[in-house]
C-alpha atoms as a PDB file:
ATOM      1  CA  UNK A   1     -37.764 -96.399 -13.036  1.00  0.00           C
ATOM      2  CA  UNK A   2     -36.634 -93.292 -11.412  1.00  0.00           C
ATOM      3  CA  UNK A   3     -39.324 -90.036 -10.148  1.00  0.00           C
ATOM      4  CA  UNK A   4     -37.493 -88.543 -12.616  1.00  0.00           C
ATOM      5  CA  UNK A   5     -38.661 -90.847 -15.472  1.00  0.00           C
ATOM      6  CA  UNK A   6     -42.187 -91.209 -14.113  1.00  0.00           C
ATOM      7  CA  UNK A   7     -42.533 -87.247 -14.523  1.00  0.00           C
ATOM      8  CA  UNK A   8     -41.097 -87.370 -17.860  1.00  0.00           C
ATOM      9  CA  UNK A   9     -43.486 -90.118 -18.670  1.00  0.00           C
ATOM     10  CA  UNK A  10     -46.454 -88.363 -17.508  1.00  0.00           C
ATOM     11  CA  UNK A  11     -45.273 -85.307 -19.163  1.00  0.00           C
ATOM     12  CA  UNK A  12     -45.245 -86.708 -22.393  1.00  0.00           C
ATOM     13  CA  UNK A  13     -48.541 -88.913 -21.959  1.00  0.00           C
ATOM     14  CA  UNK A  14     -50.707 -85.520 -20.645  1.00  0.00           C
ATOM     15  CA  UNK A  15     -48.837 -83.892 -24.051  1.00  0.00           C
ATOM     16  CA  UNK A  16     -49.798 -86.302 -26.340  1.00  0.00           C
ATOM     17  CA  UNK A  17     -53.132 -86.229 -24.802  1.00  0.00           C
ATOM     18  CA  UNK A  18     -53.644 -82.614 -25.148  1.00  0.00           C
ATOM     19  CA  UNK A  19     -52.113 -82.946 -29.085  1.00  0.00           C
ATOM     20  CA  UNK A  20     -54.026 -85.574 -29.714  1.00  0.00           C
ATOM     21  CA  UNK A  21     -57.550 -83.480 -28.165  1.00  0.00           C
ATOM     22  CA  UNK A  22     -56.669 -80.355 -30.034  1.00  0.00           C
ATOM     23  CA  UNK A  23     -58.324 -81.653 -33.535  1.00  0.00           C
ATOM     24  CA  UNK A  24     -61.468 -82.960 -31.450  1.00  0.00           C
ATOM     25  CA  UNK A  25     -62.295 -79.995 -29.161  1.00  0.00           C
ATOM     26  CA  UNK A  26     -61.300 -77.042 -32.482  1.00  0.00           C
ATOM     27  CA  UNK A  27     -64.294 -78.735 -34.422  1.00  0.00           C
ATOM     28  CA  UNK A  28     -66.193 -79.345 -31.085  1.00  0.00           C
ATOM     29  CA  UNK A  29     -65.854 -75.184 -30.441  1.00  0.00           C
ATOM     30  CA  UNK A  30     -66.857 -74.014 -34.078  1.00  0.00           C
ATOM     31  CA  UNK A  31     -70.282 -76.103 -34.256  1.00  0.00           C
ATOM     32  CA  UNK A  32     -71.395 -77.465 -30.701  1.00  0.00           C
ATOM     33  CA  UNK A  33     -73.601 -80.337 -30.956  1.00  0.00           C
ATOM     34  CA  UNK A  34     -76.058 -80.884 -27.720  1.00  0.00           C
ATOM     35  CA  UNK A  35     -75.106 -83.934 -26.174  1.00  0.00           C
ATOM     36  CA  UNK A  36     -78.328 -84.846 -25.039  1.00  0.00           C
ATOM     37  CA  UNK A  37     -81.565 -86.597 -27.581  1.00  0.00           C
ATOM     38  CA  UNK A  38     -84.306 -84.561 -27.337  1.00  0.00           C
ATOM     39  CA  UNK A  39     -87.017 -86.633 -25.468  1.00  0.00           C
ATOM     40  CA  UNK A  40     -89.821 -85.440 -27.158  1.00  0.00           C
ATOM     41  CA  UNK A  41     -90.648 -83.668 -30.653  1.00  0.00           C
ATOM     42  CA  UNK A  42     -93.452 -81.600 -31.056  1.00  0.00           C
ATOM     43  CA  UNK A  43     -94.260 -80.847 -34.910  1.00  0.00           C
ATOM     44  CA  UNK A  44     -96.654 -78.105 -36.079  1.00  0.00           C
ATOM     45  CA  UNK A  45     -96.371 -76.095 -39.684  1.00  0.00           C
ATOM     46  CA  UNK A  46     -94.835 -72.644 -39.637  1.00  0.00           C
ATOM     47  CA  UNK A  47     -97.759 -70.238 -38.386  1.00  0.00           C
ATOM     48  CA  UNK A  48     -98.929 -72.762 -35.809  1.00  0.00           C
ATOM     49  CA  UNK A  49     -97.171 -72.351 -32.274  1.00  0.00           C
ATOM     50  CA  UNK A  50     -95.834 -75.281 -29.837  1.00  0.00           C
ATOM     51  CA  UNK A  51     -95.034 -75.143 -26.751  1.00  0.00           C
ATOM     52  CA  UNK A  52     -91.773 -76.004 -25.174  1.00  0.00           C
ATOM     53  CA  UNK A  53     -90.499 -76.547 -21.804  1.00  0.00           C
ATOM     54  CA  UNK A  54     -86.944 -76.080 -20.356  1.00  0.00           C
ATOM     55  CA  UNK A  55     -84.641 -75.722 -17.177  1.00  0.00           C
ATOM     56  CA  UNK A  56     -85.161 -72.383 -15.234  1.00  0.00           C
ATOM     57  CA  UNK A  57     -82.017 -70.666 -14.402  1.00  0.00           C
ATOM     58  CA  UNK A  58     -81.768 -72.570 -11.263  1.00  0.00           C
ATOM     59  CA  UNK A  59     -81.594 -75.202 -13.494  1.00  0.00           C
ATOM     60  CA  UNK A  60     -84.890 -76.874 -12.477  1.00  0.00           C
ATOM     61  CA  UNK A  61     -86.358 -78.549 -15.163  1.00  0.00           C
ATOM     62  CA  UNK A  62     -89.928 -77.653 -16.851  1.00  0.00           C
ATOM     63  CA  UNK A  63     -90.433 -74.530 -15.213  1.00  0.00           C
ATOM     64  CA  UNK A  64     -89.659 -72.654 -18.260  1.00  0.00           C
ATOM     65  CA  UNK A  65     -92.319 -72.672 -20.587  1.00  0.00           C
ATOM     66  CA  UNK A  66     -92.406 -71.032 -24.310  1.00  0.00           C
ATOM     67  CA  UNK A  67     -95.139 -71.031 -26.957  1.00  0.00           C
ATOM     68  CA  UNK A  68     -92.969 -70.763 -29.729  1.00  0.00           C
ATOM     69  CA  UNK A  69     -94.224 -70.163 -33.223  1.00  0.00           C
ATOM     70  CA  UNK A  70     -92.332 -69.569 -36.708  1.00  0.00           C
ATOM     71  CA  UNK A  71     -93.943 -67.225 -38.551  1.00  0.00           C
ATOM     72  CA  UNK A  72     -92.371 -66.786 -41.138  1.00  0.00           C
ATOM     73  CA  UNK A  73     -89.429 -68.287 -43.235  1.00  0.00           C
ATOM     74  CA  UNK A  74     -87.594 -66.245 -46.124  1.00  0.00           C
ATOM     75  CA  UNK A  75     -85.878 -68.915 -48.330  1.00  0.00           C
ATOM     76  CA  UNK A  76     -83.269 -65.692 -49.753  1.00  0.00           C
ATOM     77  CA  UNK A  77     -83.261 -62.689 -47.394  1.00  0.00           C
ATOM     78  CA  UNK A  78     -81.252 -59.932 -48.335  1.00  0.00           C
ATOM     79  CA  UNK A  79     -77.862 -58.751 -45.734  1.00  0.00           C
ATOM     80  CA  UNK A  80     -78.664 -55.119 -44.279  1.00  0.00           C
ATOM     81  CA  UNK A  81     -76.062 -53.934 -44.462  1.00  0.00           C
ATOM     82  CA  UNK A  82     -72.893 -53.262 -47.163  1.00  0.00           C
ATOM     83  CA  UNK A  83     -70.641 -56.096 -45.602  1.00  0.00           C
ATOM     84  CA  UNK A  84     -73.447 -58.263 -44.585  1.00  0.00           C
ATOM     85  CA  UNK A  85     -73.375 -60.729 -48.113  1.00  0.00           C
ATOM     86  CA  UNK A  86     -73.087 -64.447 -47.576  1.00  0.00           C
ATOM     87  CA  UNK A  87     -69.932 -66.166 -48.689  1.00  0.00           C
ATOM     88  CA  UNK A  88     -69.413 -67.160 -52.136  1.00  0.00           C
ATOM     89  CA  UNK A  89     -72.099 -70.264 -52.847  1.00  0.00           C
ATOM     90  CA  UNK A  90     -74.696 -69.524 -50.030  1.00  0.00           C
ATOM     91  CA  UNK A  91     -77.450 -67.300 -49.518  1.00  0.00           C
ATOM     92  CA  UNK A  92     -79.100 -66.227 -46.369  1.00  0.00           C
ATOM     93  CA  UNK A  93     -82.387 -67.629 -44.908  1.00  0.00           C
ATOM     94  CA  UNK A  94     -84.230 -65.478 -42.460  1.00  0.00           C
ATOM     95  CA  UNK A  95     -86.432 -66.995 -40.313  1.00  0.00           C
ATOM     96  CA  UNK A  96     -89.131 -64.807 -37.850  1.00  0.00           C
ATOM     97  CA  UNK A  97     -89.544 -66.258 -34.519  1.00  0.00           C
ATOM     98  CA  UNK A  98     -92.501 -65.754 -32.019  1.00  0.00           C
ATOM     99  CA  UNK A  99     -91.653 -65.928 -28.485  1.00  0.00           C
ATOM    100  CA  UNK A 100     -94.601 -65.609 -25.609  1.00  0.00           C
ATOM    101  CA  UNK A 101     -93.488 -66.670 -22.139  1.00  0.00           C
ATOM    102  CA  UNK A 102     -96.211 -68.352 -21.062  1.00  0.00           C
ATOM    103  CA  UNK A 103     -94.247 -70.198 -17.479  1.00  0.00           C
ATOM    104  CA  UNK A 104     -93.714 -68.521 -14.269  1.00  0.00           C
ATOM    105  CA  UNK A 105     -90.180 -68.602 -14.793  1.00  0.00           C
ATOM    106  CA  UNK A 106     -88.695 -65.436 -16.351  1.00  0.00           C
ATOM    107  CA  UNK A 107     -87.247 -66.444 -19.762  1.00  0.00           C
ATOM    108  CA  UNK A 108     -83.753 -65.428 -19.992  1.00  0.00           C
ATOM    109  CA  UNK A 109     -81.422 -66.256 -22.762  1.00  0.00           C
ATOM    110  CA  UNK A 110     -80.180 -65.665 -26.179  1.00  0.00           C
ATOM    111  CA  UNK A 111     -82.753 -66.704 -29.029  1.00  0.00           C
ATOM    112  CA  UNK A 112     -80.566 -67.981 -31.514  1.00  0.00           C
ATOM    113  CA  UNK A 113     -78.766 -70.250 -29.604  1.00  0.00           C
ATOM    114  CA  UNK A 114     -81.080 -73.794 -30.030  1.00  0.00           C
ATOM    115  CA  UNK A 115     -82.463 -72.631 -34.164  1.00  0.00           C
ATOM    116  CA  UNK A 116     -81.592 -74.878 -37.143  1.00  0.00           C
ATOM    117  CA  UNK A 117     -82.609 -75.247 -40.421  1.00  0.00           C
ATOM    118  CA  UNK A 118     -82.795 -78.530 -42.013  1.00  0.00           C
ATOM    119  CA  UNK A 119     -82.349 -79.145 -45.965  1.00  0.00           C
ATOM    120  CA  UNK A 120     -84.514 -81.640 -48.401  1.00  0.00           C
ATOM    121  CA  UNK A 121     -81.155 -83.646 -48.078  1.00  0.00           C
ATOM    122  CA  UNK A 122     -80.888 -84.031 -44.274  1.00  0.00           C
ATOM    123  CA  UNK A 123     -78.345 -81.195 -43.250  1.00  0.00           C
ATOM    124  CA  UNK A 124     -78.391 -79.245 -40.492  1.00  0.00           C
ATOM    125  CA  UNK A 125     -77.466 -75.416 -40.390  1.00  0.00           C
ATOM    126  CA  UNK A 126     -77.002 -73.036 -37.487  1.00  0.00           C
ATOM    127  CA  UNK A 127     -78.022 -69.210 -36.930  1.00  0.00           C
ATOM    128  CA  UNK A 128     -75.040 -67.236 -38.940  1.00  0.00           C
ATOM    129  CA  UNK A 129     -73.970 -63.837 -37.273  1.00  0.00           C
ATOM    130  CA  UNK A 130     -76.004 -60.576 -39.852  1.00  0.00           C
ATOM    131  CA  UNK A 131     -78.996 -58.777 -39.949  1.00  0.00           C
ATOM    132  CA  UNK A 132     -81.411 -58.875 -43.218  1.00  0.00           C
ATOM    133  CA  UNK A 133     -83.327 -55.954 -44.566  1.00  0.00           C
ATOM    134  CA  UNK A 134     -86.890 -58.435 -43.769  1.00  0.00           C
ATOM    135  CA  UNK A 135     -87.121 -56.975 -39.951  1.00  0.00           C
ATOM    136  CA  UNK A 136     -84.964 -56.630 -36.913  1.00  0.00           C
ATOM    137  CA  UNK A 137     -83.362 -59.717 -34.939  1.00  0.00           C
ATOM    138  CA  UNK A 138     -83.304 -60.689 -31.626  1.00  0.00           C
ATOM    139  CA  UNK A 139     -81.077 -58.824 -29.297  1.00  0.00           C
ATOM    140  CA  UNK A 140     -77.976 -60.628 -27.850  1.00  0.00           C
ATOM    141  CA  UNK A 141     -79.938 -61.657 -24.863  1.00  0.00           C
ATOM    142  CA  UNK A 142     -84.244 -61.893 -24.815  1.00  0.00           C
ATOM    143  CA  UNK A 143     -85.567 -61.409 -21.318  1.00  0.00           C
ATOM    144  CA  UNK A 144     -89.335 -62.493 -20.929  1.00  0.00           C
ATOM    145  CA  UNK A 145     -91.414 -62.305 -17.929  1.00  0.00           C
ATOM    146  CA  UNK A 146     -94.698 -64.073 -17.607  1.00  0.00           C
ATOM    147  CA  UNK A 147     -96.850 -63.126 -20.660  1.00  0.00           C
ATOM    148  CA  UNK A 148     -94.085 -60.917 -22.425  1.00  0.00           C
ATOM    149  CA  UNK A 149     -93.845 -61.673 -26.372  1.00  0.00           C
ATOM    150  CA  UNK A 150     -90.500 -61.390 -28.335  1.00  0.00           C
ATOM    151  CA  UNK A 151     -90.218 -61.564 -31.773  1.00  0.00           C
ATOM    152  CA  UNK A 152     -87.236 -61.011 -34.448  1.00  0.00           C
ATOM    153  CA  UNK A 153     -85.454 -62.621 -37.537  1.00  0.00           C
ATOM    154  CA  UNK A 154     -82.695 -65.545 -36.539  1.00  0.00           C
ATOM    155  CA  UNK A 155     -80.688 -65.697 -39.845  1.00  0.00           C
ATOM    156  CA  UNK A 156     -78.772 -68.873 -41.055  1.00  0.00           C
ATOM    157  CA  UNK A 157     -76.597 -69.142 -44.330  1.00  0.00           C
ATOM    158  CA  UNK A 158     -77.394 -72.013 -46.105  1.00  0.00           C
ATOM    159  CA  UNK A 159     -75.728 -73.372 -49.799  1.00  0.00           C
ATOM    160  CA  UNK A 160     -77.112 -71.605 -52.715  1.00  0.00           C
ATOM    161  CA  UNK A 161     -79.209 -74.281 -53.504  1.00  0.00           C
ATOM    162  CA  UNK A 162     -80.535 -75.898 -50.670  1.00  0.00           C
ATOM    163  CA  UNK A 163     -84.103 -76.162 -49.780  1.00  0.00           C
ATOM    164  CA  UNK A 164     -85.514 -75.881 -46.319  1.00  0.00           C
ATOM    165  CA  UNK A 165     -88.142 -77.945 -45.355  1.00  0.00           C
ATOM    166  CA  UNK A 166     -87.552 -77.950 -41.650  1.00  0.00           C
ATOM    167  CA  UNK A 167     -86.827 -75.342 -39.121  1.00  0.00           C
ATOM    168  CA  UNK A 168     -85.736 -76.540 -35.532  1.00  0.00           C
ATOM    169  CA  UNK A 169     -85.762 -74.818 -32.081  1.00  0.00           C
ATOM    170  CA  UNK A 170     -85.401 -76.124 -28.545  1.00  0.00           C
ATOM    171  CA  UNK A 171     -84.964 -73.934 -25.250  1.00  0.00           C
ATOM    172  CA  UNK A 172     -81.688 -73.667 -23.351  1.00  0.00           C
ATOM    173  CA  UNK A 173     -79.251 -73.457 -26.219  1.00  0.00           C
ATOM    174  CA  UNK A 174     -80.465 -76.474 -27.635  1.00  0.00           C
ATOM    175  CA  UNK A 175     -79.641 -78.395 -24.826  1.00  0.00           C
ATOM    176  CA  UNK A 176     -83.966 -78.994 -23.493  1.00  0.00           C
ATOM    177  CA  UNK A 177     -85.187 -82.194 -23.766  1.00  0.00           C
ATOM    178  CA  UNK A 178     -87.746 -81.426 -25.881  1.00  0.00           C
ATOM    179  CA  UNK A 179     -87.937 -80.024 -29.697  1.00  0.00           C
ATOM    180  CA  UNK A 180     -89.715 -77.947 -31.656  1.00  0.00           C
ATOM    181  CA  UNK A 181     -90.450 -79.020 -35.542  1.00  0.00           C
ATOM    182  CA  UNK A 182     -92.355 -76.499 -38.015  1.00  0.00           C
ATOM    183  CA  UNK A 183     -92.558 -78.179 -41.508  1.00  0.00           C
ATOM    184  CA  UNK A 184     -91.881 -75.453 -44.464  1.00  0.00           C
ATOM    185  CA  UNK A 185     -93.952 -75.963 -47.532  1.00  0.00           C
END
């Protein structure tokens, strides 16, 4: 076998490769999944806050630290404006995150990234791009120094008839090794 044939050969393997990875990293880019268990789960009912550690933006971990509370959860919020309507079979859920930085570590990052809801069946849905006419959201990015409180609406189109009984947060995108879990009743 020939250079020529060897680069033809690995050619057609790296092709075949990227082909083959195309499929895999398309549904990996529309609905990221952390790749890391959260080591501990801290469960409290919406009203009641937990707090949450996370990686600083040096990366250092547990020198961010949130008391996060949900506050309130809106099983069918309404879109704000004309062209915010959910598709055809869903409905939006709004739920109202409390933020208080309670860490040294300045919290910087965007809220929404690291909320779920969870249905009475097990399914998992993630924050869905509108605003609902139940109170402002978050802004792209939430900066919080020490003591600073942020608050807003994280919205999440769910199926028409779902039920949420769980709503989900961790710090750092989702990616913290520990996770918040308010019970909805």
């Amino acid at each position: 076998m020939g250079d020529r044939d060897v680069r033809r050969l690995v050619l057609a393997a790296g092709m075949a490769a990227f082909l083959t990875g195309c499929g895999t990293a398309a549904q990996t880019a529309k609905n990221p999944e952390p790749t890391t268990t959260p080591l501990h789960v801290h469960q409290a009912n919406v009203d009641e806050a937990i707090t949450l550690t996370g990686a600083d933006d040096a990366g250092v971990p547990g020198t961010l630290r949130l008391a996060v509370k949900v506050k309130k959860v809106i099983s069918t919020a309404v879109g704000r404006g004309a062209f915010e309507k959910p598709r055809k079979g869903e409905r939006f859920a709004a739920v109202r995150f409390v933020f208080k930085n309670i860490g040294s570590a300045a919290y910087q990052d965007s809220p929404t990234f690291g909320a779920k809801v969870i249905d009475d069946s097990g399914h998992g849905y993630d924050p869905t791009v509108a605003t609902v006419s139940a109170g402002r959201g978050f802004p792209r990015v939430l900066t919080l120094l020490h003591d600073q409180v942020g608050s807003g609406f994280i919205v999440f189109a769910v199926p028409r008839h779902a039920r949420i009984v769980t709503v989900q947060y961790a710090l750092n995108a989702g990616y913290a090794t520990e996770l918040g879990q308010w019970r909805v009743r």
